[in-house]
Protein backbone atom coordinates (compact mmCIF):
# COMPACT_ATOMS: atom_id res chain seq x y z
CA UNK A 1 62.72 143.12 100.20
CA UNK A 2 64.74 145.30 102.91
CA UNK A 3 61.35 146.10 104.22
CA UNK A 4 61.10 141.64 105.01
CA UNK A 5 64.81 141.01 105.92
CA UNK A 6 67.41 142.37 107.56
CA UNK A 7 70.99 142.31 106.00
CA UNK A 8 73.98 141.45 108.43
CA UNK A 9 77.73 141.39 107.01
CA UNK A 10 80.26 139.73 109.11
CA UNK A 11 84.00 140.67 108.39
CA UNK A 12 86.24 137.50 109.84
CA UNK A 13 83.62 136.16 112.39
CA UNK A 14 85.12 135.82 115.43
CA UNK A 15 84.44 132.10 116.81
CA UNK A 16 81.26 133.06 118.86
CA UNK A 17 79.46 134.36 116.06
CA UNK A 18 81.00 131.71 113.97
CA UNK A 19 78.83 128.91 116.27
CA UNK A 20 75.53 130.62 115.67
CA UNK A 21 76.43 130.03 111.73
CA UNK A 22 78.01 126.72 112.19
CA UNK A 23 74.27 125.30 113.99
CA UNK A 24 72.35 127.19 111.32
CA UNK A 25 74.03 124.84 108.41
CA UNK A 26 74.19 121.77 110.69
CA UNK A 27 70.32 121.89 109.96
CA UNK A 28 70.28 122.08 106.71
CA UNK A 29 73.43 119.26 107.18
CA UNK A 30 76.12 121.72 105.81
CA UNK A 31 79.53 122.78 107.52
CA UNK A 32 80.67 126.36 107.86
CA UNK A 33 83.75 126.12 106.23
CA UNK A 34 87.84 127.75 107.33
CA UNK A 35 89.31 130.74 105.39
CA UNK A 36 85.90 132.46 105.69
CA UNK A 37 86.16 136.24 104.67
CA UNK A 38 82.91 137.55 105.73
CA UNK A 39 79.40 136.08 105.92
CA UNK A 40 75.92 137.61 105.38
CA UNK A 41 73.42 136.51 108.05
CA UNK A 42 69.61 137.30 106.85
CA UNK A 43 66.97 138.25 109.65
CA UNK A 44 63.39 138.26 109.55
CA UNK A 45 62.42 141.73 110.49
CA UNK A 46 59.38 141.13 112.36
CA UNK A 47 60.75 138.30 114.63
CA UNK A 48 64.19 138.75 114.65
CA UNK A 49 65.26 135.01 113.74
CA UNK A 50 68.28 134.11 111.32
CA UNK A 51 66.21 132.65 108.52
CA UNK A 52 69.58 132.42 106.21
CA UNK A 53 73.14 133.01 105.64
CA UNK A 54 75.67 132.84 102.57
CA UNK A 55 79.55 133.55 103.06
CA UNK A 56 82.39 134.87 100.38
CA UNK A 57 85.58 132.96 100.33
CA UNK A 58 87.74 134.84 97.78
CA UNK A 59 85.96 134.82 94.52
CA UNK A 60 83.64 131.92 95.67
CA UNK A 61 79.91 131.89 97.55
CA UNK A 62 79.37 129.50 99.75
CA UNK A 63 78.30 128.16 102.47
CA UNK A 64 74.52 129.32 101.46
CA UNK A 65 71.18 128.02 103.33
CA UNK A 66 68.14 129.23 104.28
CA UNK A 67 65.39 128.38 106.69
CA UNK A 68 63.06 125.45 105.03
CA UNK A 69 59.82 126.82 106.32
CA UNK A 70 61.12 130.07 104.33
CA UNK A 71 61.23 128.04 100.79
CA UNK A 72 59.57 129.86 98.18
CA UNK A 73 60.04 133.75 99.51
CA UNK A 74 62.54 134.05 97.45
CA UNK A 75 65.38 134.06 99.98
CA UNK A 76 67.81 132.48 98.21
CA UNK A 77 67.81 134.71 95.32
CA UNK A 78 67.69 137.47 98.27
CA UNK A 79 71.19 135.60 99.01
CA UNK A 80 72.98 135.24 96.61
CA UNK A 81 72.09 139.15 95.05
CA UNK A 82 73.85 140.37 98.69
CA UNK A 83 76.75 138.65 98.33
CA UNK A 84 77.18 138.90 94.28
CA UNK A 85 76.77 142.82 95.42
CA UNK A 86 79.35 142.41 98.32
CA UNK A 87 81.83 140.59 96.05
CA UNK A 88 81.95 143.50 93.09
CA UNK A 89 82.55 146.17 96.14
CA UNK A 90 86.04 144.05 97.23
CA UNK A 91 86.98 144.34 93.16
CA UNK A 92 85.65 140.71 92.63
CA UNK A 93 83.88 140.80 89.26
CA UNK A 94 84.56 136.69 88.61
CA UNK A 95 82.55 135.42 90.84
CA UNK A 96 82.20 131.40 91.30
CA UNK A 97 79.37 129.62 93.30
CA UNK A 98 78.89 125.66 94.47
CA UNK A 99 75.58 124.01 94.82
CA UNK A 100 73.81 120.92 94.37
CA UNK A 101 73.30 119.51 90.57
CA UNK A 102 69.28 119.15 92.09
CA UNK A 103 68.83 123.15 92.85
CA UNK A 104 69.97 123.54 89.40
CA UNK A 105 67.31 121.32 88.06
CA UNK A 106 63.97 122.65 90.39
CA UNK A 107 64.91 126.01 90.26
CA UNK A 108 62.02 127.58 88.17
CA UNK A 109 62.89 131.24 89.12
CA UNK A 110 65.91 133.43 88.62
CA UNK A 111 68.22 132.33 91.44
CA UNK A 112 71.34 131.70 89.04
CA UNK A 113 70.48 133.89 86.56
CA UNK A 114 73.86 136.26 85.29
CA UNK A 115 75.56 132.48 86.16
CA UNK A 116 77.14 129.94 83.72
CA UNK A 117 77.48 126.35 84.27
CA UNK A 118 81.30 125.38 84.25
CA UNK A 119 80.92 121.74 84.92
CA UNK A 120 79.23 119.06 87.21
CA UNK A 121 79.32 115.93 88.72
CA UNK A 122 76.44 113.82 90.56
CA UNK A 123 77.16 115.92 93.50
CA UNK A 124 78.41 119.25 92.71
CA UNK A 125 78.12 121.71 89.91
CA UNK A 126 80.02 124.75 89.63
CA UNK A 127 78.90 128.19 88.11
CA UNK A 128 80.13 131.10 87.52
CA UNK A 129 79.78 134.96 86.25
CA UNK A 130 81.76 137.89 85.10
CA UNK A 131 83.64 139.21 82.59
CA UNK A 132 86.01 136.29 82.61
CA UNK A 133 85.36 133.03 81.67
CA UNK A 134 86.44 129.57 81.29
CA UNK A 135 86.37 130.39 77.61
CA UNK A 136 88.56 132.93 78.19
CA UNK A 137 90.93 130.95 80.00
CA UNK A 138 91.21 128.21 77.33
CA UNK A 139 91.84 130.76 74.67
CA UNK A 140 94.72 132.30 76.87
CA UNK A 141 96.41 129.02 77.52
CA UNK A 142 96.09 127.94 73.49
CA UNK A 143 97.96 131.63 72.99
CA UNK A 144 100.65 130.45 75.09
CA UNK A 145 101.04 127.29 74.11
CA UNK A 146 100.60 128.35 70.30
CA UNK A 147 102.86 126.10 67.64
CA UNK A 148 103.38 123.67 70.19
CA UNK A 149 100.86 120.86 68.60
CA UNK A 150 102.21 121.54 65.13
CA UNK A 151 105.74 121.04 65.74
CA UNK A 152 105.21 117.75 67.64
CA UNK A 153 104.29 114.70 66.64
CA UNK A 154 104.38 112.49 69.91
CA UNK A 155 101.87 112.65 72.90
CA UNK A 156 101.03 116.20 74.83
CA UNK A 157 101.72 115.37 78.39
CA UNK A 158 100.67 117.16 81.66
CA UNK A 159 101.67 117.29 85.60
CA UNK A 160 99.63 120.41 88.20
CA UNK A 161 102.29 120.66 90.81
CA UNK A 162 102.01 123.18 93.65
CA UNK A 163 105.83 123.22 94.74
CA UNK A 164 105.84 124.39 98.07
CA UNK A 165 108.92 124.72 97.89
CA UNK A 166 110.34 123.34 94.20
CA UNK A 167 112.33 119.63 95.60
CA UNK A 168 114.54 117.63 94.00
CA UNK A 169 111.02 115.02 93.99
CA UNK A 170 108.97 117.33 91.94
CA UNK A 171 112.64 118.02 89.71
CA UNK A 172 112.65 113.96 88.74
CA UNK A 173 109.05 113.72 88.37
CA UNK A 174 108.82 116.37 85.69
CA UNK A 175 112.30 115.03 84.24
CA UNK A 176 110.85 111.35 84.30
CA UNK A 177 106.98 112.57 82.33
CA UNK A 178 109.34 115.16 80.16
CA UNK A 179 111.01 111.64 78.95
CA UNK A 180 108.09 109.81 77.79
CA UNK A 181 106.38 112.73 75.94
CA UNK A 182 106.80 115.12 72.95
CA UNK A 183 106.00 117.55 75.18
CA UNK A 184 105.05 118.42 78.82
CA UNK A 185 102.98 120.92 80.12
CA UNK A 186 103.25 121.82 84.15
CA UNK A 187 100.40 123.05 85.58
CA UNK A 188 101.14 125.47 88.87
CA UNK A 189 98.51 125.55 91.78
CA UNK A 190 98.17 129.41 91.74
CA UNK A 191 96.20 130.62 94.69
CA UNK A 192 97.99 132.04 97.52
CA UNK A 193 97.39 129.81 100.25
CA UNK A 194 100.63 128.12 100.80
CA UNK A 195 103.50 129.88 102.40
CA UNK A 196 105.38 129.92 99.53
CA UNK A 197 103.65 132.49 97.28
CA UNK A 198 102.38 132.08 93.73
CA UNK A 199 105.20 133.61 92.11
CA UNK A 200 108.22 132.69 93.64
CA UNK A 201 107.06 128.64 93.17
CA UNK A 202 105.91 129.73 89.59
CA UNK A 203 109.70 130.91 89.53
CA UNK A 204 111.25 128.06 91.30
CA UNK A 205 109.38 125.87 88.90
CA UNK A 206 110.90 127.42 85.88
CA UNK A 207 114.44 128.23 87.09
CA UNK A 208 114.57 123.99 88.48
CA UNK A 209 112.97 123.14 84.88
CA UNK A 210 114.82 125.23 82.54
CA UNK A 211 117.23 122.78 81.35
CA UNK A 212 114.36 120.83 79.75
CA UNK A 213 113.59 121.75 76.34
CA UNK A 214 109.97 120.32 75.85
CA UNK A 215 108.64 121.54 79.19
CA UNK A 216 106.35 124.76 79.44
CA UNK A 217 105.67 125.87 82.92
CA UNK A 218 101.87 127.36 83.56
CA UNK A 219 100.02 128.89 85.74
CA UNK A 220 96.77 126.88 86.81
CA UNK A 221 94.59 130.08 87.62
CA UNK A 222 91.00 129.68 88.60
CA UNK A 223 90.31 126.16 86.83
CA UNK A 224 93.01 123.94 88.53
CA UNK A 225 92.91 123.09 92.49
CA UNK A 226 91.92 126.63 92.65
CA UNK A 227 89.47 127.46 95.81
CA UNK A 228 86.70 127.15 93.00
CA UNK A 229 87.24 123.72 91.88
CA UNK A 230 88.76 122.20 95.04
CA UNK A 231 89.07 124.27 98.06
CA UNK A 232 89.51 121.20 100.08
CA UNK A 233 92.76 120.60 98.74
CA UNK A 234 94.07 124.02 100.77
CA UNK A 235 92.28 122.35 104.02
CA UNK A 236 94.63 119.95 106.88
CA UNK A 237 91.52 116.91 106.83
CA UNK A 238 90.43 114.57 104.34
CA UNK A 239 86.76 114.24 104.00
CA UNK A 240 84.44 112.68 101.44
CA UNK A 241 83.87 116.06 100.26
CA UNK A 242 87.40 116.13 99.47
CA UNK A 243 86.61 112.94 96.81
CA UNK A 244 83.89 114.89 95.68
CA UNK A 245 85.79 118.33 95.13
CA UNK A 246 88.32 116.26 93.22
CA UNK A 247 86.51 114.76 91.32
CA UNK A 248 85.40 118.41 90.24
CA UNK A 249 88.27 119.33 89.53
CA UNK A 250 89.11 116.45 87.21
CA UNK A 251 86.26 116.64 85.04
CA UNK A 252 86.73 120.11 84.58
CA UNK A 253 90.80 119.05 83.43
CA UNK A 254 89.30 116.23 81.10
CA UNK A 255 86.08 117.89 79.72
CA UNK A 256 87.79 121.50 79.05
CA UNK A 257 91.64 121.89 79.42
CA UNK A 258 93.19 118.54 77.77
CA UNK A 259 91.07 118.61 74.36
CA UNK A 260 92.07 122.03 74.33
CA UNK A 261 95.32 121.63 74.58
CA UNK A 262 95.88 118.11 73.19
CA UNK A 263 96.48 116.51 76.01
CA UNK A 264 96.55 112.82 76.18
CA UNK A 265 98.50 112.13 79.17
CA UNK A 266 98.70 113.32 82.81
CA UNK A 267 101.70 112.59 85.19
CA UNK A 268 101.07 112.51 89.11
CA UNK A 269 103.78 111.61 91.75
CA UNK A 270 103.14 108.49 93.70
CA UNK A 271 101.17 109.79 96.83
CA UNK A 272 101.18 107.20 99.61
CA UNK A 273 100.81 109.61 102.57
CA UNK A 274 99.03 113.19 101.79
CA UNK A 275 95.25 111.51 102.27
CA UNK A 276 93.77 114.65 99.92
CA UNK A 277 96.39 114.18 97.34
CA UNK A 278 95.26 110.58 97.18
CA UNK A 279 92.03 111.46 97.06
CA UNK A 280 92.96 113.52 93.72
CA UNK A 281 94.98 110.55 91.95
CA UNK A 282 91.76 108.03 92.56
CA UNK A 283 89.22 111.11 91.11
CA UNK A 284 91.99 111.00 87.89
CA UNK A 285 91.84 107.36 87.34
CA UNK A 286 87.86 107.47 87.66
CA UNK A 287 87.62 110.41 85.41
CA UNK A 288 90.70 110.51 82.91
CA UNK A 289 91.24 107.22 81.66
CA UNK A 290 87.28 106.74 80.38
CA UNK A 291 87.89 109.83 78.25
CA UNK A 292 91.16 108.58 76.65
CA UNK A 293 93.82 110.35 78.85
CA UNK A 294 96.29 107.90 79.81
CA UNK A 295 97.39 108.51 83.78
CA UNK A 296 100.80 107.64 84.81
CA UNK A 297 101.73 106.91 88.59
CA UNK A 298 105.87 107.73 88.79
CA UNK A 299 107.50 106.72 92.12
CA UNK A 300 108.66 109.11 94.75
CA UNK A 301 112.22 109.71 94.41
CA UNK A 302 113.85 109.43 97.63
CA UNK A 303 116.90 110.22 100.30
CA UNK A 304 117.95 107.00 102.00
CA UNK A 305 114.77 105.30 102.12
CA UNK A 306 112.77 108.41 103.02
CA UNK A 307 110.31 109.91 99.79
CA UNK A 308 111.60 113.58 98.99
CA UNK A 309 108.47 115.91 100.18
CA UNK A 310 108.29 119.95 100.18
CA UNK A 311 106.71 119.32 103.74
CA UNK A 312 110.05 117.67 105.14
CA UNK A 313 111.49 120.87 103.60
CA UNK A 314 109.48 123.28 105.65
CA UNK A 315 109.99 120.97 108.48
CA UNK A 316 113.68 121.25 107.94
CA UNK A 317 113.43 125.22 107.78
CA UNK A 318 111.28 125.13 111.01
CA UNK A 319 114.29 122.93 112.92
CA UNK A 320 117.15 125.58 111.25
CA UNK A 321 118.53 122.59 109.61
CA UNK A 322 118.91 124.34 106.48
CA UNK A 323 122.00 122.30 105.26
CA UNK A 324 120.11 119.27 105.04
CA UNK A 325 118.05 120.34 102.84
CA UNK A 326 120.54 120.69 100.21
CA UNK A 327 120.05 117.10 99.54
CA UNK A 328 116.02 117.42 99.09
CA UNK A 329 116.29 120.67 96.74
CA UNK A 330 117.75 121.44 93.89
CA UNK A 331 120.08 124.49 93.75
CA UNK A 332 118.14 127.35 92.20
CA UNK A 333 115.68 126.56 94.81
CA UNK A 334 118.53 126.48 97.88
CA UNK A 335 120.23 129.71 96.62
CA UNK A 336 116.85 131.14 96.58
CA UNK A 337 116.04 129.46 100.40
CA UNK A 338 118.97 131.53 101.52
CA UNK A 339 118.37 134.76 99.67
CA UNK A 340 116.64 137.67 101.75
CA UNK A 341 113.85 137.50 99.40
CA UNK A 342 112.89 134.23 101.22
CA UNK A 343 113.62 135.81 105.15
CA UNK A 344 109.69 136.65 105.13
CA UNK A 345 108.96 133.11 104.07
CA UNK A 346 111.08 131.08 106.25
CA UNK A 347 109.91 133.74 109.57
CA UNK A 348 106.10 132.30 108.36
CA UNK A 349 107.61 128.90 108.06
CA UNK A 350 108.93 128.86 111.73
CA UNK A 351 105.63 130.10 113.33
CA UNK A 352 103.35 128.01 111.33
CA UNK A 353 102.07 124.40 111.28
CA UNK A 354 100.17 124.81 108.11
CA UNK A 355 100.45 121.45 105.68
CA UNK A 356 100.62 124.16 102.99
């Protein structure tokens, strides 16, 4: 095969190399996509020309196409082995990859073989390979949420949240679904894209939650808005990919996470603004409610007239405003705001425009 192609790796392309990438996917009507780590660019040795290209994002492949003339060289499997090799020398050993449900179906070689289906819609399935699994992850989370179905009788709720930062909005949301359920489970969006790292929301979460006795804070790991099941969601546009990432994500919520952890109910704030959020709530009601999950739309809670938002926060923090946003915040999350743990944050804050 190395005596047919050439193998190029591209570390962060800069944006000149990134427009010879973006025109080869136009063709094959694809999008080189942000947060790009590195891509592979495939030659043909004897005439030089690109003839296909697959990039790494994380623990994800995408961005994969190849030449039509080139179909049935084997290229793609040629792909997809250099970048599943690239991935386990960065330490990557789960290793998640999108396509369409149809290359699934009229692949007769061994393109996806070592992958596992994790779930699909009419547009997009999702695989995946490694030591870990979904499996895995669904016996973790029944470990940690062990005795809970036993010892109570009323409906298992559920809210993902990414709290970035923890507001006084995401505080009465979780307060409001903790009311109407036996007991809650919060979900938090784990990967570090937002300026406020995993941990410290994970923390703010729990410290602004820990007066409620039925509510156990999680973290959402690879399965939940993750940049496997919706890496639109970590993107500034709305697109109708976005619809189709979420409603990804959904299914894989409704077909693997709520039967296994009795879930019958899922909370979301009311989202009249964020166009990707919105996006999310419609994929919920398309998805959830068919398979018995009852979805509940709570209001935004709000400061004279104006919906509390961990944007308005950061946009706060960006004016040095900071004691206005005592009334947007609870206090665990305002003593941590002005703690020099949070100095690193709030220097990112003030020279970024990021929505996240």
């Amino acid at each position: 095969m190395s005596l047919i192609y050439l193998d190029e790796f591209y570390e962060k392309p800069s944006a000149r190399q990134k427009l010879v990438f973006q025109a080869f996917l136009e063709k094959q009507n694809l999008e080189y996509e942000e947060d790009i780590e590195v891509t592979l660019k495939v030659i043909d040795n004897a005439t030089g020309e690109m003839v296909g290209t697959g990039s790494i994002d994380g623990k994800v492949l995408k961005c994969i196409a190849i030449d039509p003339s080139r179909r049935g060289e084997g290229l793609s499997a040629h792909i997809l082995s250099q970048l599943v090799k690239e991935q386990y020398k960065r330490g990557n050993s789960h290793i998640f990859v999108f396509t369409n449900p149809k290359n699934i179906e009229e692949t007769t070689g061994n393109v996806f073989t070592g992958f596992r289906v994790v779930s699909k819609t009419d547009d997009i399935v999702l695989l995946e390979m490694g030591s870990n699994s979904i499996g895995e992850y669904l016996d973790d989370l029944k470990f940690q949420t062990r005795g809970i179905e036993e010892t109570e009788k009323g409906p298992i709720g559920s809210i993902v949240v990414n709290c970035n930062p923890f507001t006084l909005g995401h505080q009465f949301l979780i307060e409001t679904a903790a009311k109407e359920c036996s007991y809650l489970f919060v979900f938090v969006v784990t990967e570090d894209r937002s300026v406020f790292p995993t941990d410290v929301r994970y923390q703010l979460v729990k410290a602004g939650t820990k007066h409620l006795d039925n509510v156990l804070v999680l973290k959402g790991g690879d399965y939940i808005i993750s940049p496997a099941t919706f890496p639109r969601y970590f993107m500034k546009d709305f697109d109708d990919i976005s619809l189709r990432q979420a409603r990804l994500d959904v299914r894989i919520f409704g077909e693997h996470i709520a039967p296994a952890l009795n879930i019958t109910r899922r909370f979301v704030g009311e989202e009249p603004f964020d166009l990707v959020t919105n996006a999310y709530n419609q994929a919920m009601k398309e998805i959830l409610i068919p398979k018995g999950i009852e979805l509940t739309v709570i209001p935004r809670k709000d400061v004279n007239g104006e919906p509390i938002s961990a944007s308005k926060v950061r946009a706060l923090i960006r004016e040095e405003k900071m004691f206005e946003i005592t009334d947007l915040v609870p206090t665990t999350t305002y003593s941590f705001l002005r703690s020099d743990e949070a100095k690193p944050i709030i220097k990112k804050i003030m020279n970024s425009l990021s929505r996240h």
